[in-house]
PDB file of N, CA and C in Angstrom:
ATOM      1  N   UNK A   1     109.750 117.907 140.832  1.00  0.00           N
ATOM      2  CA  UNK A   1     109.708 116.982 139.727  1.00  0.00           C
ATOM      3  C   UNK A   1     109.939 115.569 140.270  1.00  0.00           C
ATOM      4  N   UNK A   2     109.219 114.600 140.063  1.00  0.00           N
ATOM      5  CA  UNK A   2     109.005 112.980 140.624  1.00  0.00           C
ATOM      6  C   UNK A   2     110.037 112.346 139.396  1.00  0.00           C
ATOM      7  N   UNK A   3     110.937 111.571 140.519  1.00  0.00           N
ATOM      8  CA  UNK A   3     112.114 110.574 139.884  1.00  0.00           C
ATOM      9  C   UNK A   3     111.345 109.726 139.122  1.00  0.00           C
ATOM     10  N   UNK A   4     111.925 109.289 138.184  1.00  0.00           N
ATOM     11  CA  UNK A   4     111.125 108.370 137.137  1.00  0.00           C
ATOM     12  C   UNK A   4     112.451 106.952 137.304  1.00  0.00           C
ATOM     13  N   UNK A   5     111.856 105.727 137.298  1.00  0.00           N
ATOM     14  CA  UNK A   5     112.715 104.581 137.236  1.00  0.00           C
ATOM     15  C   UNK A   5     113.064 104.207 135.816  1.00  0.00           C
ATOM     16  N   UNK A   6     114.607 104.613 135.483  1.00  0.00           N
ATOM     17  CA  UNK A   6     114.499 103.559 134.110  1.00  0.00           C
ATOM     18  C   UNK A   6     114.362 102.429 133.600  1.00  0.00           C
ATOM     19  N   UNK A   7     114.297 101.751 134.458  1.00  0.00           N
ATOM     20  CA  UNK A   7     113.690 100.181 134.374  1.00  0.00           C
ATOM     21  C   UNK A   7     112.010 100.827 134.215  1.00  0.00           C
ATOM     22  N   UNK A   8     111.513 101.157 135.094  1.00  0.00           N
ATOM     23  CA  UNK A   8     110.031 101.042 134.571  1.00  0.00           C
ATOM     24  C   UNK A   8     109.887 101.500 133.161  1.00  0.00           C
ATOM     25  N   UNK A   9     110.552 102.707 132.917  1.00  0.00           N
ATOM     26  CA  UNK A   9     110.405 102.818 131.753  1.00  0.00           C
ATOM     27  C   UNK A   9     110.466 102.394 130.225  1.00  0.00           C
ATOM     28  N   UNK A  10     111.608 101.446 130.417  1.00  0.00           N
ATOM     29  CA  UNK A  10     111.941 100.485 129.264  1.00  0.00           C
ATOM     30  C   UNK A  10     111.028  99.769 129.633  1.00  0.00           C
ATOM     31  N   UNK A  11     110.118  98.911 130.505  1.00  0.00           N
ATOM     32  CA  UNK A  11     108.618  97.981 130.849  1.00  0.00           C
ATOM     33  C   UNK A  11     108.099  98.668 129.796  1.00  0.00           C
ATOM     34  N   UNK A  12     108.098  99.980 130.095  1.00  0.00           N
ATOM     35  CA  UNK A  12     106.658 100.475 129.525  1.00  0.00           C
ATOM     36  C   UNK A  12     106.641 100.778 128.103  1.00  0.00           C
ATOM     37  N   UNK A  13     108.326 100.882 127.953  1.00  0.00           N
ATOM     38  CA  UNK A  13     108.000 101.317 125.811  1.00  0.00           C
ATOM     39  C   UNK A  13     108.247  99.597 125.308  1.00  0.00           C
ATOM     40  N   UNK A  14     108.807  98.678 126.052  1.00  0.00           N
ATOM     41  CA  UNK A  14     108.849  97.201 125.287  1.00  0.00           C
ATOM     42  C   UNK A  14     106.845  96.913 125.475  1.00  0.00           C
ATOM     43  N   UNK A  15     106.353  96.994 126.236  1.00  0.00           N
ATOM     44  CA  UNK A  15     105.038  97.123 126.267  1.00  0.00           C
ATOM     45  C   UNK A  15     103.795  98.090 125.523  1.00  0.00           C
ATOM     46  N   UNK A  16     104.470  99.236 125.132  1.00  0.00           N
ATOM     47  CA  UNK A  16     103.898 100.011 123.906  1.00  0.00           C
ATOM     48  C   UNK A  16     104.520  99.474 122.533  1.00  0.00           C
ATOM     49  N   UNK A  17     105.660  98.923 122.359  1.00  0.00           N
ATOM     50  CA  UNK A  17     106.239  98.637 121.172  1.00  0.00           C
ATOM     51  C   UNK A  17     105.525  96.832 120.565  1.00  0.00           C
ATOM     52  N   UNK A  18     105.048  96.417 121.719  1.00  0.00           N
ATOM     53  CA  UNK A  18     104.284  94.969 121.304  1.00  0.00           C
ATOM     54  C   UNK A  18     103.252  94.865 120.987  1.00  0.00           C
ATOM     55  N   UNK A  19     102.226  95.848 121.318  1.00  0.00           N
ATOM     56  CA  UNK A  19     101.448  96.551 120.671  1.00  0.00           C
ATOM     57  C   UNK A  19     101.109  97.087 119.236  1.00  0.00           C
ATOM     58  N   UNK A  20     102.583  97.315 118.496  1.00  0.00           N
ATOM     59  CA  UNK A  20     102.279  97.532 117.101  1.00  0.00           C
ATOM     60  C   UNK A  20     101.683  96.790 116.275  1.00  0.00           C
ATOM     61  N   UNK A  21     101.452  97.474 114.961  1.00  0.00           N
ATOM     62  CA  UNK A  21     101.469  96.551 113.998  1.00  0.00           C
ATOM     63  C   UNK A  21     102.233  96.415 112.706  1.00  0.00           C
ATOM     64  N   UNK A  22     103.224  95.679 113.100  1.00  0.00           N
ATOM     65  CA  UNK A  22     105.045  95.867 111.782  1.00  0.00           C
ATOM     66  C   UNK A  22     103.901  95.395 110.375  1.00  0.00           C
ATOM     67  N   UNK A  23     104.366  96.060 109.105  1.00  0.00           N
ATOM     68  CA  UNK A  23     103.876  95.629 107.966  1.00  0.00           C
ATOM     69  C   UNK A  23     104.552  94.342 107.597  1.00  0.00           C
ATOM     70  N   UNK A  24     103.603  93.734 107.050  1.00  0.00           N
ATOM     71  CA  UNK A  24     104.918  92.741 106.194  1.00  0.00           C
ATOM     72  C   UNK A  24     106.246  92.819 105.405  1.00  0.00           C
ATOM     73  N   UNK A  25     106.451  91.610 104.219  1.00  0.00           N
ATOM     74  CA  UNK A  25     107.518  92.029 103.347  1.00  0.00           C
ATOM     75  C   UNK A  25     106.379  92.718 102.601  1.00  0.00           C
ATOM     76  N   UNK A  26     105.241  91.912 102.155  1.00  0.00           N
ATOM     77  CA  UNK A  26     104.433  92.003 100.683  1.00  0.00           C
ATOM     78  C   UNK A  26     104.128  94.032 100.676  1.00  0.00           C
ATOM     79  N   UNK A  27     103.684  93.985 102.013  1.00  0.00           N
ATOM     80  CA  UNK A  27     103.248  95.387 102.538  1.00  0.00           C
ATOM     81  C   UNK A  27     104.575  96.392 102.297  1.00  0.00           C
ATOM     82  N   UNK A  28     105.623  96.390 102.594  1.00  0.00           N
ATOM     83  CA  UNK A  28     106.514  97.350 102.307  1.00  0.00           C
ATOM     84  C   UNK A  28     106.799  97.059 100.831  1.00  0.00           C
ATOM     85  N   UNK A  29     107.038  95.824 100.023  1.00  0.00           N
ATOM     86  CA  UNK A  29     107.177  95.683  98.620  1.00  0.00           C
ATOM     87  C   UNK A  29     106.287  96.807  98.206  1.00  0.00           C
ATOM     88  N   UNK A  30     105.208  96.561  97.876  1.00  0.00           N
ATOM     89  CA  UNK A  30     104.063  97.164  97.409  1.00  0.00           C
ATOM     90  C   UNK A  30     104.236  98.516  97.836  1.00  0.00           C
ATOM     91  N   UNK A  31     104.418  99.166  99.205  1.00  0.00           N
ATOM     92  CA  UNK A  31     104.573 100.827  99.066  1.00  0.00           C
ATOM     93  C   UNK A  31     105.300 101.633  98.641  1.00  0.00           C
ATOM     94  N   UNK A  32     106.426 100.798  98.996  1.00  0.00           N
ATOM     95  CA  UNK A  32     107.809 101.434  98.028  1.00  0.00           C
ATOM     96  C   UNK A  32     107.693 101.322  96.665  1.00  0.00           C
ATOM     97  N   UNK A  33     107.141 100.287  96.013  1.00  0.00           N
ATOM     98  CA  UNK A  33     106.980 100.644  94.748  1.00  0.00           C
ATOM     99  C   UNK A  33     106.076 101.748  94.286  1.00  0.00           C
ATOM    100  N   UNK A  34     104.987 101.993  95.010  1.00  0.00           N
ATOM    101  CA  UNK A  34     104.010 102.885  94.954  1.00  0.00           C
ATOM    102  C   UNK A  34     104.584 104.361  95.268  1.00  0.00           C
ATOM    103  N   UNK A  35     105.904 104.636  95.562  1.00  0.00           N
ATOM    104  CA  UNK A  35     106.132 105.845  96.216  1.00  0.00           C
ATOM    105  C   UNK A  35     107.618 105.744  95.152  1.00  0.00           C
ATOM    106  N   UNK A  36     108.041 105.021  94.856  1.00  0.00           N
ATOM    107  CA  UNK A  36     108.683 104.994  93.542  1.00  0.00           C
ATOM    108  C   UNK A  36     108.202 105.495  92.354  1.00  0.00           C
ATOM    109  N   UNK A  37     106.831 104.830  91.981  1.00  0.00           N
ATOM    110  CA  UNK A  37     106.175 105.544  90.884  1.00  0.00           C
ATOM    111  C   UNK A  37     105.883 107.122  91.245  1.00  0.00           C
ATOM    112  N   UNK A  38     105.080 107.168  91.837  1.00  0.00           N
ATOM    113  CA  UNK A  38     104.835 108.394  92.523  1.00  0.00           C
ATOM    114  C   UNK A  38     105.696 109.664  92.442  1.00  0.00           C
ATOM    115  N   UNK A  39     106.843 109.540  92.714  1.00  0.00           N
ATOM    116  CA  UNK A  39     108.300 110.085  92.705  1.00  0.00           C
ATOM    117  C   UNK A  39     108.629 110.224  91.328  1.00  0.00           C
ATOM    118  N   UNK A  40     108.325 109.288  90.626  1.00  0.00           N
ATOM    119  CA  UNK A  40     109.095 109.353  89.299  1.00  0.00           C
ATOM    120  C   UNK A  40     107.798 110.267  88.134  1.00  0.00           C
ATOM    121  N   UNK A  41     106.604 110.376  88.425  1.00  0.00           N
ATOM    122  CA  UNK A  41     105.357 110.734  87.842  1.00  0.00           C
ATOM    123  C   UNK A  41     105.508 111.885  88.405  1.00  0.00           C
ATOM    124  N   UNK A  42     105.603 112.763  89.040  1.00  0.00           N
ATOM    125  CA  UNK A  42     106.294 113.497  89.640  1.00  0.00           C
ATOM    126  C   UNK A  42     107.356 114.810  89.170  1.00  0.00           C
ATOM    127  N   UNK A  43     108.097 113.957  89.144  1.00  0.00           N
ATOM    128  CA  UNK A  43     109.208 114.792  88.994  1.00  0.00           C
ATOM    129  C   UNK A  43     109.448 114.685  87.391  1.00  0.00           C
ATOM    130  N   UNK A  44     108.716 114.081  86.507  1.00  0.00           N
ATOM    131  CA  UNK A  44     108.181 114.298  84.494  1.00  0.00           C
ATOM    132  C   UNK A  44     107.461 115.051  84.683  1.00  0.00           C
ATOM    133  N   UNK A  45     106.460 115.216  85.815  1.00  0.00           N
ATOM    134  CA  UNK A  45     105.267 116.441  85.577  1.00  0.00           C
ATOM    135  C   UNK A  45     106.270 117.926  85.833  1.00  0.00           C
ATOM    136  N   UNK A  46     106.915 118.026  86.587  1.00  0.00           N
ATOM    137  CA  UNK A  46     107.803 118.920  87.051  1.00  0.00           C
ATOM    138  C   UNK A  46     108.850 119.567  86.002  1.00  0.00           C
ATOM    139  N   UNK A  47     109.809 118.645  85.402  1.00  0.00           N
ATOM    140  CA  UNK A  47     110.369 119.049  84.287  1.00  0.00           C
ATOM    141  C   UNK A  47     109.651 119.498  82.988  1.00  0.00           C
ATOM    142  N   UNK A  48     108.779 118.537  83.090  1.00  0.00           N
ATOM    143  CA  UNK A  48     107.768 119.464  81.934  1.00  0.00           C
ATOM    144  C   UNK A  48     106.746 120.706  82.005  1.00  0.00           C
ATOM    145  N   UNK A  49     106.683 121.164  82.949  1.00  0.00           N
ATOM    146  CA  UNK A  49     106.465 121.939  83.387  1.00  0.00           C
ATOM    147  C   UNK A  49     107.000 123.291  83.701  1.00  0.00           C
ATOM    148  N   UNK A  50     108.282 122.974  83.725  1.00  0.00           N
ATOM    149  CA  UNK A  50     109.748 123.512  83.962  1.00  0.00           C
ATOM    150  C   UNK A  50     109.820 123.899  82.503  1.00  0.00           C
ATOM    151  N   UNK A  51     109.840 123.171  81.915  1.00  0.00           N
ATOM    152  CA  UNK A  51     110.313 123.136  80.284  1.00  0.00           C
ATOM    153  C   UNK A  51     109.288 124.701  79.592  1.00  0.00           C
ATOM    154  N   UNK A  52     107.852 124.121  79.848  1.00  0.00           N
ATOM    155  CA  UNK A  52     106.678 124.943  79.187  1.00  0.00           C
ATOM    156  C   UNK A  52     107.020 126.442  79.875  1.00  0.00           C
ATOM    157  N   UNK A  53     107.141 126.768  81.064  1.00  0.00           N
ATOM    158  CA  UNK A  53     107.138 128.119  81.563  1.00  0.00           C
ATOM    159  C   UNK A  53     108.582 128.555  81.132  1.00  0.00           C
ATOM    160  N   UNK A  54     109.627 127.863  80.950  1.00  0.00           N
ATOM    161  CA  UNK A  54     110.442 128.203  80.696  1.00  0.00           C
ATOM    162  C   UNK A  54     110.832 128.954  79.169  1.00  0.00           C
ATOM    163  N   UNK A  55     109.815 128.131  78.725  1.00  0.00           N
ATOM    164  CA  UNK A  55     109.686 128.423  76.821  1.00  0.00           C
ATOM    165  C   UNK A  55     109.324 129.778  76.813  1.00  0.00           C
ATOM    166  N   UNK A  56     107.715 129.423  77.530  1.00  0.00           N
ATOM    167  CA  UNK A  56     106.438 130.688  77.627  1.00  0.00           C
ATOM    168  C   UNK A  56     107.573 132.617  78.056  1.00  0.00           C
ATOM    169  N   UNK A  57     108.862 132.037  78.984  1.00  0.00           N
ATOM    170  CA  UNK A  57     108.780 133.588  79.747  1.00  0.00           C
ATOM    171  C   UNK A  57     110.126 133.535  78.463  1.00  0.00           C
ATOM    172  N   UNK A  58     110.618 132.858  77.621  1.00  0.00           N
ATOM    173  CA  UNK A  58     111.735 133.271  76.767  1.00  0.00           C
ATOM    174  C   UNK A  58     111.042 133.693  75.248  1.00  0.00           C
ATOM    175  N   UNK A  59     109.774 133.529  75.027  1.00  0.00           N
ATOM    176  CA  UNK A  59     108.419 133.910  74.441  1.00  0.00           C
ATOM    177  C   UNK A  59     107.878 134.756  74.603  1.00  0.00           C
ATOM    178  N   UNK A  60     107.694 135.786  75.669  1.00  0.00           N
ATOM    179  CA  UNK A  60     106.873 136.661  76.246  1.00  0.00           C
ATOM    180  C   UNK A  60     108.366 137.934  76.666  1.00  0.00           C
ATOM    181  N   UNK A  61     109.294 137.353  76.782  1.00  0.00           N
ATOM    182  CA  UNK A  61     111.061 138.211  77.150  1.00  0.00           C
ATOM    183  C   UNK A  61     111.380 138.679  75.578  1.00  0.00           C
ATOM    184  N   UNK A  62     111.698 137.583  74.729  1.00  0.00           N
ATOM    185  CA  UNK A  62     111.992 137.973  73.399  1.00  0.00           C
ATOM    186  C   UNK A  62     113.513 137.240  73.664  1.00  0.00           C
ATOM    187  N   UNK A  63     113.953 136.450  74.699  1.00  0.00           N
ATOM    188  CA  UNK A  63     115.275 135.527  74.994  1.00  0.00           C
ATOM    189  C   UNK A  63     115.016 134.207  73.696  1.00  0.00           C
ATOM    190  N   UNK A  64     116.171 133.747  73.573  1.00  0.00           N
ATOM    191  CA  UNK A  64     116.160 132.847  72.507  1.00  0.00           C
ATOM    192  C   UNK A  64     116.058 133.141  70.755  1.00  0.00           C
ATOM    193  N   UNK A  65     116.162 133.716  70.281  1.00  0.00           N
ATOM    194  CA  UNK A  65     115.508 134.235  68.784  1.00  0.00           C
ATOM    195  C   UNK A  65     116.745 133.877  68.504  1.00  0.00           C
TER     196      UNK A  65
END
């Protein structure tokens, strides 16, 4: 197995890391809100959903009367 230098190596990830491309503010504003909604549209489809099968098997059981 070939010694690796840690100096070269920090060269080489500050040199892969300058390379990126960081989003902006506007760019993270905008996704997080988008993954906010998302999340929240979501998890109403889920409870209601929750709700209906929940009705349907206390409907189909004979639970609740």
């Amino acid at each position: 197995m070939a010694k690796y230098n840690p100096f070269e190596f920090i060269q080489e990830v500050r040199h892969e890391v300058s390379k990126v491309t960081w989003p902006g503010r506007k760019e993270v504003w905008v996704t997080t809100v988008a993954v906010l909604v998302m999340v929240t549209l979501a998890s109403i489809f889920f409870l209601v959903t929750d709700q209906v099968l929940g009705w349907l098997v206390s409907l189909v059981l004979g639970f609740g009367r």
